[in-house]
Protein backbone atom coordinates (compact mmCIF):
# COMPACT_ATOMS: atom_id res chain seq x y z
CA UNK A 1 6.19 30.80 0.74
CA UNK A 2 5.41 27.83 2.71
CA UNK A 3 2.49 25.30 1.38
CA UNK A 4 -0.63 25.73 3.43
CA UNK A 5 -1.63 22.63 4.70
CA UNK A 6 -5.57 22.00 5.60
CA UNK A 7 -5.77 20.16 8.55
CA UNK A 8 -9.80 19.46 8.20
CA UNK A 9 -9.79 15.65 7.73
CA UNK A 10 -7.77 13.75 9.95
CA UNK A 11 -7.88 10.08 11.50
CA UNK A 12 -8.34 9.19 13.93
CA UNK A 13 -5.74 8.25 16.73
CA UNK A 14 -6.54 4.51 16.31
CA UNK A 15 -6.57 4.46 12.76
CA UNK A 16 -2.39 4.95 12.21
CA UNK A 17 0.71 3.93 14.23
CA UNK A 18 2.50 6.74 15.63
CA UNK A 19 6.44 8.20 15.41
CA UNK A 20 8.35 5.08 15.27
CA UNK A 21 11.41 5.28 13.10
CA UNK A 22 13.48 8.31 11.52
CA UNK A 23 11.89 8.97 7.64
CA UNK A 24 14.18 8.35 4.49
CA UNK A 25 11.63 8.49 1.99
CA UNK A 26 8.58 9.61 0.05
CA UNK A 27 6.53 7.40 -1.89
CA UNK A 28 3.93 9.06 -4.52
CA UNK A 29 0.57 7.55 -5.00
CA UNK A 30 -3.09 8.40 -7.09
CA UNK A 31 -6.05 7.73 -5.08
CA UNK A 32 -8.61 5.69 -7.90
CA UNK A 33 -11.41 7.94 -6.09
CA UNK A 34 -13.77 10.92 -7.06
CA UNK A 35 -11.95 13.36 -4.38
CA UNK A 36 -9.80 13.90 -1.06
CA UNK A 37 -12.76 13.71 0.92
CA UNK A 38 -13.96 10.11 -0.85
CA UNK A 39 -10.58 8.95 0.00
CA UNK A 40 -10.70 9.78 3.65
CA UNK A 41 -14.34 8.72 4.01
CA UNK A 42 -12.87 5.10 2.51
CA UNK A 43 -10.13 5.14 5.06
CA UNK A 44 -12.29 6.20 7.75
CA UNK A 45 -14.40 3.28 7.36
CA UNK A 46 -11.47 0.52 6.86
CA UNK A 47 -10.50 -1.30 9.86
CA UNK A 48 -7.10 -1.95 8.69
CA UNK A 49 -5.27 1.26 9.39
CA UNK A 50 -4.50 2.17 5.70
CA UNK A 51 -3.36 5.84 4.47
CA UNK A 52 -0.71 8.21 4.08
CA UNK A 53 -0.06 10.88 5.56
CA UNK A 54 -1.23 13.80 2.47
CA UNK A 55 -3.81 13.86 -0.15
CA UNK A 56 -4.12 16.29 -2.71
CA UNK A 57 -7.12 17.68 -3.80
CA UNK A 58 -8.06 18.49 -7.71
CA UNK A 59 -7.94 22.12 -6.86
CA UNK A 60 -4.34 21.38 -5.05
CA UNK A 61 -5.48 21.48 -1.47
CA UNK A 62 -2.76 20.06 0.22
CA UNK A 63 -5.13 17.42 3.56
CA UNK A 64 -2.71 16.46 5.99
CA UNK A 65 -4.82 13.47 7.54
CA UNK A 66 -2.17 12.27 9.69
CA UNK A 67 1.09 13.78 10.67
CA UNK A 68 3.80 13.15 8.61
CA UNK A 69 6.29 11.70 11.43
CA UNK A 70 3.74 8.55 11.82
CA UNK A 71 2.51 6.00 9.28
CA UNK A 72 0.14 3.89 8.23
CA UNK A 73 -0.45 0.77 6.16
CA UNK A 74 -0.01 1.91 2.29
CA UNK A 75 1.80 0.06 -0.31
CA UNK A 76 0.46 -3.99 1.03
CA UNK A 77 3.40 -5.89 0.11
CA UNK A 78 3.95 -9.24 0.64
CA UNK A 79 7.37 -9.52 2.08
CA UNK A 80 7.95 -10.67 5.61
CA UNK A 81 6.38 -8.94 8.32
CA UNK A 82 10.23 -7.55 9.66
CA UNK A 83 11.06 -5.94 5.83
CA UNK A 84 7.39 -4.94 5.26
CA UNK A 85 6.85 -3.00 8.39
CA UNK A 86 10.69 -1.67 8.26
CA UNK A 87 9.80 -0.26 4.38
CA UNK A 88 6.54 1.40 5.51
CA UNK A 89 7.67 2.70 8.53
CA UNK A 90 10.16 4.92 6.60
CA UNK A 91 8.16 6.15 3.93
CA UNK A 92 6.01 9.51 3.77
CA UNK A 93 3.17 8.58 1.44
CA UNK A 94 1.24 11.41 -0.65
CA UNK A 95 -2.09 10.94 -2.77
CA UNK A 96 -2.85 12.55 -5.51
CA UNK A 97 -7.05 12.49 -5.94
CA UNK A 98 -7.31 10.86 -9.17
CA UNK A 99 -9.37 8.41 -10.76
CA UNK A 100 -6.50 7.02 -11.91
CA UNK A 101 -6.77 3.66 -14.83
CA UNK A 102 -9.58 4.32 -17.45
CA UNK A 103 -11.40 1.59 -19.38
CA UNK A 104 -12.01 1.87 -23.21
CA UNK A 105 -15.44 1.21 -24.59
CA UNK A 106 -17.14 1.86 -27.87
CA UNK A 107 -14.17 4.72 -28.18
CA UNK A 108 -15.46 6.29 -24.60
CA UNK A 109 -13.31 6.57 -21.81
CA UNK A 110 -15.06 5.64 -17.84
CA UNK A 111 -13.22 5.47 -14.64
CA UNK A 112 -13.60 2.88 -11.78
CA UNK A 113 -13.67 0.18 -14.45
CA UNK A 114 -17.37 0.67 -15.00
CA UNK A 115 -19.64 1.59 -17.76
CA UNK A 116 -22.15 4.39 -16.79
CA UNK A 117 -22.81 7.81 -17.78
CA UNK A 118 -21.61 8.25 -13.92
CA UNK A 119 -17.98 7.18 -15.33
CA UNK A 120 -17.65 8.43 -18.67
CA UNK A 121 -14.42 10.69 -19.05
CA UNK A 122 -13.65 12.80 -21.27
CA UNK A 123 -10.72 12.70 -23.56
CA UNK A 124 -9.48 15.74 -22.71
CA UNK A 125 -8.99 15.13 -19.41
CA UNK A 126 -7.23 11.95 -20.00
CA UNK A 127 -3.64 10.96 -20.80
CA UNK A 128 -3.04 8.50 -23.60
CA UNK A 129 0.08 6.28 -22.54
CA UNK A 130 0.11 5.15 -26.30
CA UNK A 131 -0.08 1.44 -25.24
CA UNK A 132 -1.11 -0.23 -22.33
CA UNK A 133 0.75 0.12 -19.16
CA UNK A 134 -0.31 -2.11 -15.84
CA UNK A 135 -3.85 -2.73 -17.71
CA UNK A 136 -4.17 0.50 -18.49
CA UNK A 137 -3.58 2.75 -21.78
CA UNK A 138 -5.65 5.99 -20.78
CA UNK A 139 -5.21 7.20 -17.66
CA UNK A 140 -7.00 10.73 -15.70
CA UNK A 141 -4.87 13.49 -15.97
CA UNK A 142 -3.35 14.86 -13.25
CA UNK A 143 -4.35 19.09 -12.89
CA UNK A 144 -1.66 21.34 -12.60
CA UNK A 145 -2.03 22.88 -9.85
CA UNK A 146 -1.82 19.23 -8.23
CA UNK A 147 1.58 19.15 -9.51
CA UNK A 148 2.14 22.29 -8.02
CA UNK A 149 1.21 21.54 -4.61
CA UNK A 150 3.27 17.91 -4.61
CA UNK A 151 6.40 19.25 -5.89
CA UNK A 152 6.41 22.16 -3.33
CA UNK A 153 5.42 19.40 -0.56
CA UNK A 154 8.06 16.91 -1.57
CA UNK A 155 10.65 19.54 -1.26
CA UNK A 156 9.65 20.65 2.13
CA UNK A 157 9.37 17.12 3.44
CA UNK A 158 12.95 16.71 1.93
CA UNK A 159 13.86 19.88 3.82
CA UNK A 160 12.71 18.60 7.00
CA UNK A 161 13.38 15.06 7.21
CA UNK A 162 16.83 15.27 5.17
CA UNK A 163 15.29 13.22 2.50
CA UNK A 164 17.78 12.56 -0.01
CA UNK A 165 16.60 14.09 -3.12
CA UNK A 166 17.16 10.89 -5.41
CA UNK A 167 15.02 8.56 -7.80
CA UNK A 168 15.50 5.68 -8.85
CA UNK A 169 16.72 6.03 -13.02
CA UNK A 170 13.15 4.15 -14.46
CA UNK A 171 10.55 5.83 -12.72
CA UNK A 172 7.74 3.50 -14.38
CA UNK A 173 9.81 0.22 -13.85
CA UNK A 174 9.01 -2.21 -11.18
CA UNK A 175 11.79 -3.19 -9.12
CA UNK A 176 10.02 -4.68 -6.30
CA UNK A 177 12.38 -5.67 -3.43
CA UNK A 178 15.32 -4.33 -5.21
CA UNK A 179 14.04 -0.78 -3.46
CA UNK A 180 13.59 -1.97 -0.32
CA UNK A 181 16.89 -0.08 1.25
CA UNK A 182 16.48 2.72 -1.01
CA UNK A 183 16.27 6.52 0.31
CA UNK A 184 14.16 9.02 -1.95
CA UNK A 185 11.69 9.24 -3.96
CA UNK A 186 9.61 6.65 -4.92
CA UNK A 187 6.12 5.64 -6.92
CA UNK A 188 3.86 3.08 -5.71
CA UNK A 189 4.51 1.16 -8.83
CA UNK A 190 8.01 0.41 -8.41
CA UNK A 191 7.04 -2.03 -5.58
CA UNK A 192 3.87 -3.56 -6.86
CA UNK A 193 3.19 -5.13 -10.35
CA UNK A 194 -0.41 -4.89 -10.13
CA UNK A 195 -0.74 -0.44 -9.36
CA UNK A 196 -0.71 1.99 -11.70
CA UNK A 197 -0.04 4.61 -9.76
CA UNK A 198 1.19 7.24 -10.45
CA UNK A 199 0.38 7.84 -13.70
CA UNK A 200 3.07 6.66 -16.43
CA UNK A 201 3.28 10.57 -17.31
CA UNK A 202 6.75 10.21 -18.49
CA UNK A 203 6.36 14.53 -18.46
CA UNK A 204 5.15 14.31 -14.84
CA UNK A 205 7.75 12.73 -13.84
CA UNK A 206 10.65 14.83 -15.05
CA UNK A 207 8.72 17.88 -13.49
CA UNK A 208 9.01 16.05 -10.42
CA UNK A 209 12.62 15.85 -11.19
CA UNK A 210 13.37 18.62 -12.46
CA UNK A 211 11.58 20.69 -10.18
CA UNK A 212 12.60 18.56 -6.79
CA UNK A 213 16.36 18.47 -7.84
CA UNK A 214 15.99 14.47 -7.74
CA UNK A 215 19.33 13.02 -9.31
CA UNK A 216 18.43 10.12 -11.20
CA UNK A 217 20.41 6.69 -10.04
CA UNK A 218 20.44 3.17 -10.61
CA UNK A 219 22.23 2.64 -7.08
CA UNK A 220 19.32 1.46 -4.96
CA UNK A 221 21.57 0.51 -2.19
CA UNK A 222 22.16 -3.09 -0.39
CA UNK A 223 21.09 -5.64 -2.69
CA UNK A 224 18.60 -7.58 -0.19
CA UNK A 225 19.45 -10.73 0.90
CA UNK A 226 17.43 -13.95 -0.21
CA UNK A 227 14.72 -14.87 2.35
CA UNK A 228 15.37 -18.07 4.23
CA UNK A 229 12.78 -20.54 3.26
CA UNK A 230 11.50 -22.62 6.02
CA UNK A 231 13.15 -25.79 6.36
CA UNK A 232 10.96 -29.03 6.93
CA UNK A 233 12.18 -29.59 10.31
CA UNK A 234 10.77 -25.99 10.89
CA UNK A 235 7.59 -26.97 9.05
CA UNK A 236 7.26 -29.45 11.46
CA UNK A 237 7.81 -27.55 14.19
CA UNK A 238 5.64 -24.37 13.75
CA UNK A 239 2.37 -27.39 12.60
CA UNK A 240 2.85 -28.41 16.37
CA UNK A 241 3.09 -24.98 17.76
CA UNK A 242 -0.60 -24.12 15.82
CA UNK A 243 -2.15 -27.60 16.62
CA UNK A 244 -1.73 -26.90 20.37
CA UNK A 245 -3.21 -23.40 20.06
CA UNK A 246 -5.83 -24.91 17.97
CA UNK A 247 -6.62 -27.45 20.56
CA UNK A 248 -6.90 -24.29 23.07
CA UNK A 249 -10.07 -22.30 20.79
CA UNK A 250 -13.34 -23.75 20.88
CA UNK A 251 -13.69 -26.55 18.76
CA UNK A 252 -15.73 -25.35 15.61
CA UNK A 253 -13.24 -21.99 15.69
CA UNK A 254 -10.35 -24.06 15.49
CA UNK A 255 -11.78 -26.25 12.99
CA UNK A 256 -12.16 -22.65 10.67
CA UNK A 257 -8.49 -21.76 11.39
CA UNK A 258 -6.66 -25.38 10.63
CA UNK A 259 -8.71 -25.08 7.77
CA UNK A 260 -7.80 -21.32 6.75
CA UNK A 261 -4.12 -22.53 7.72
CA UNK A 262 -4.24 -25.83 5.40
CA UNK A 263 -5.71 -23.28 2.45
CA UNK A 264 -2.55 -21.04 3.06
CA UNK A 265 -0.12 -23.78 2.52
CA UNK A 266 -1.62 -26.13 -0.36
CA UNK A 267 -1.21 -25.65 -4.17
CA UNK A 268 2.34 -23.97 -4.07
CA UNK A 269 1.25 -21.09 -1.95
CA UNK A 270 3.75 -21.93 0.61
CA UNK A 271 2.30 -19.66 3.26
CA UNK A 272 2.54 -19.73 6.90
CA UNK A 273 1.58 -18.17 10.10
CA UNK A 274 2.10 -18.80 13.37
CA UNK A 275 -0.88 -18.66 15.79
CA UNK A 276 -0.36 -17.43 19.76
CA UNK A 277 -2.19 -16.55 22.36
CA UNK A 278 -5.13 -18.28 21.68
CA UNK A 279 -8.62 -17.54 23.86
CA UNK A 280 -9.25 -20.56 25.68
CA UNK A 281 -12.81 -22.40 24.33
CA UNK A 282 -12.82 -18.93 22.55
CA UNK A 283 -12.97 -17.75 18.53
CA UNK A 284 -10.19 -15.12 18.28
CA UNK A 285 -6.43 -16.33 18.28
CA UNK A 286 -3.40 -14.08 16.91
CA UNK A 287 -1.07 -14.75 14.63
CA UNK A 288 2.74 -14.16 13.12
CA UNK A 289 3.52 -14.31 9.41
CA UNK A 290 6.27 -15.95 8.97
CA UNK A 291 6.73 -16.90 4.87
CA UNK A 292 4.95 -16.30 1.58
CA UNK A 293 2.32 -13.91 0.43
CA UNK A 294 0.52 -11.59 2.76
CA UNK A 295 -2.01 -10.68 1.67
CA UNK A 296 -3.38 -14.22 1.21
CA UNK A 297 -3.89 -14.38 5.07
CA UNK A 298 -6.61 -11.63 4.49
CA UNK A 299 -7.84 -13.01 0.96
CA UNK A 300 -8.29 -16.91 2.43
CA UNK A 301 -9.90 -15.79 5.54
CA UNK A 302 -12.38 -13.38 4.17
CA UNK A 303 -13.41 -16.12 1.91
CA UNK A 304 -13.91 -18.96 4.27
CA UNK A 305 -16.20 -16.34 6.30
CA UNK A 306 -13.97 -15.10 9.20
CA UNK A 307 -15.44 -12.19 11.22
CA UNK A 308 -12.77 -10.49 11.61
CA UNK A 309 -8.98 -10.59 9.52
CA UNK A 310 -6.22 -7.92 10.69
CA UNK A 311 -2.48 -7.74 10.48
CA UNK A 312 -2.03 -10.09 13.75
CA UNK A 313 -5.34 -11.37 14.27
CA UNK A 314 -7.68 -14.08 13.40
CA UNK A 315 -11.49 -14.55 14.71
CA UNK A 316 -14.56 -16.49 13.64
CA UNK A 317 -17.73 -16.06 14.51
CA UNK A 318 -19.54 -17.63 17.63
């Protein structure tokens, strides 16, 4: 019998990219939320077009918010923008609603990294790693009936994408760009160093294999190539390019950005963007990554008090 899929909570049109690229993937994530519908309300609210394209409910309700052929924003890497967008692009993500990490506290267990009576979890809903794993040693245990619901849904989505039905040999190992060309199935984890998601359930993760038919493989496909760094002739370069669009913004906006620029590129952080189109004697200008970390373009901005910080644009306020 086909899953039943609730189509109740979706997002909006503006809030994901559309069918862009054929899907080779599935990437499995937990949600660190008190339910589907806290999730969605979250994404609803962020301007940054983050989701996937499923959540699963405690009570494994399957919420399609998005359909499955489009994508959104949902494992914030910090490769270049070409191999970030590329990865995402190909990967159908799934939730499951979990409050994922717990804290440890006068022998109590709370969730969200807070002590409250709000938080406190009990024991037997949690799953005890037996040492700590991504900060974490307890985690929320997933219910069975989730499990349910996301092995049935991976192997439809495998059915009608062609997914291959592979995983990579160390489910809970990080491999970070080493994945980047792989097709199957994958956890949020083996791209990122800092998520614990999904849960380091080694049993979860042979149902998942077991049940999906994944073979196991330590082929992950093209070894990526190294990223060209920027050479200093290039440096040069690309600090004319933003000075003139600079000079273009009105003065005390461009004054924010060189500043927000110089922040990206001192102490080792060996960041850069390029800036374009800047509004003449305006405070918005938009912008190219072209090396380092991401998601320090968002982190520096917010904190020198930009109004606004998205994937391509940059604007301060008047």
């Amino acid at each position: 019998m086909a899953l039943k899929i609730e189509q109740s909570m979706r997002l909006g049109l503006d809030q994901y990219f559309r069918p862009s690229s054929p899907k080779t993937g599935i990437a499995i994530h937990h949600t660190v939320g008190g339910s589907a519908r806290s999730t969605f309300d979250w994404w609803m609210k962020d301007p940054l077009q983050i989701g996937t394209a499923y959540i699963i409910e405690r009570d494994g309700t399957v919420y399609q918010v998005f359909e499955p052929e489009a994508w959104a924003w949902q494992f914030g890497l910090p490769w270049a923008s070409e191999e970030r967008i590329a990865f995402e692009k190909r990967f159908i993500g799934i939730e499951i609603a979990s409050e994922g990490g717990l804290m440890e506290q006068d022998g109590q267990l709370y969730c969200f990294d807070r002590v409250s009576p709000k938080t406190l979890k009990s024991r037997n809903e949690a799953f005890d790693y037996g040492k700590v794993y991504r900060g974490y040693r307890y985690f929320d245990r997933y219910e069975n009936v989730q499990v349910d619901s996301l092995i049935q849904l991976i192997n439809e989505l495998c059915d009608k994408f062609g997914i291959e039905r592979k995983v990579p040999d160390k489910p809970l190992a990080y491999y970070g760009d080493l994945v980047k060309n792989f097709p199957g199935i994958i956890g949020h984890t083996m791209v990122r160093k800092d998520k614990s998601d999904p849960s380091p359930d080694i049993a979860f993760w042979n149902r998942v294999i077991a049940d999906c038919r994944l073979a196991k493989t330590s082929d992950l496909g093209p070894t990526p190539a190294a990223p060209r760094l920027l050479s200093e002739l290039e440096k040069d370069a690309l600090f004319e390019a933003n000075v003139h669009q600079i000079s273009v913004m009105n003065t005390a906006a461009g004054s924010m950005v060189k500043g927000a620029i110089m922040e990206l590129e001192r102490n080792e952080r060996n960041t850069y963007i390029k800036l374009r189109d800047a509004v003449p004697d305006g405070h918005a200008v938009n912008y190219d990554f072209v090396e380092g970390d991401k998601g320090l373009v968002f982190r520096i901005a917010r904190a020198l008090g930009f109004k606004e910080v998205t994937e391509s644009r940059l604007e301060v306020y008047s």
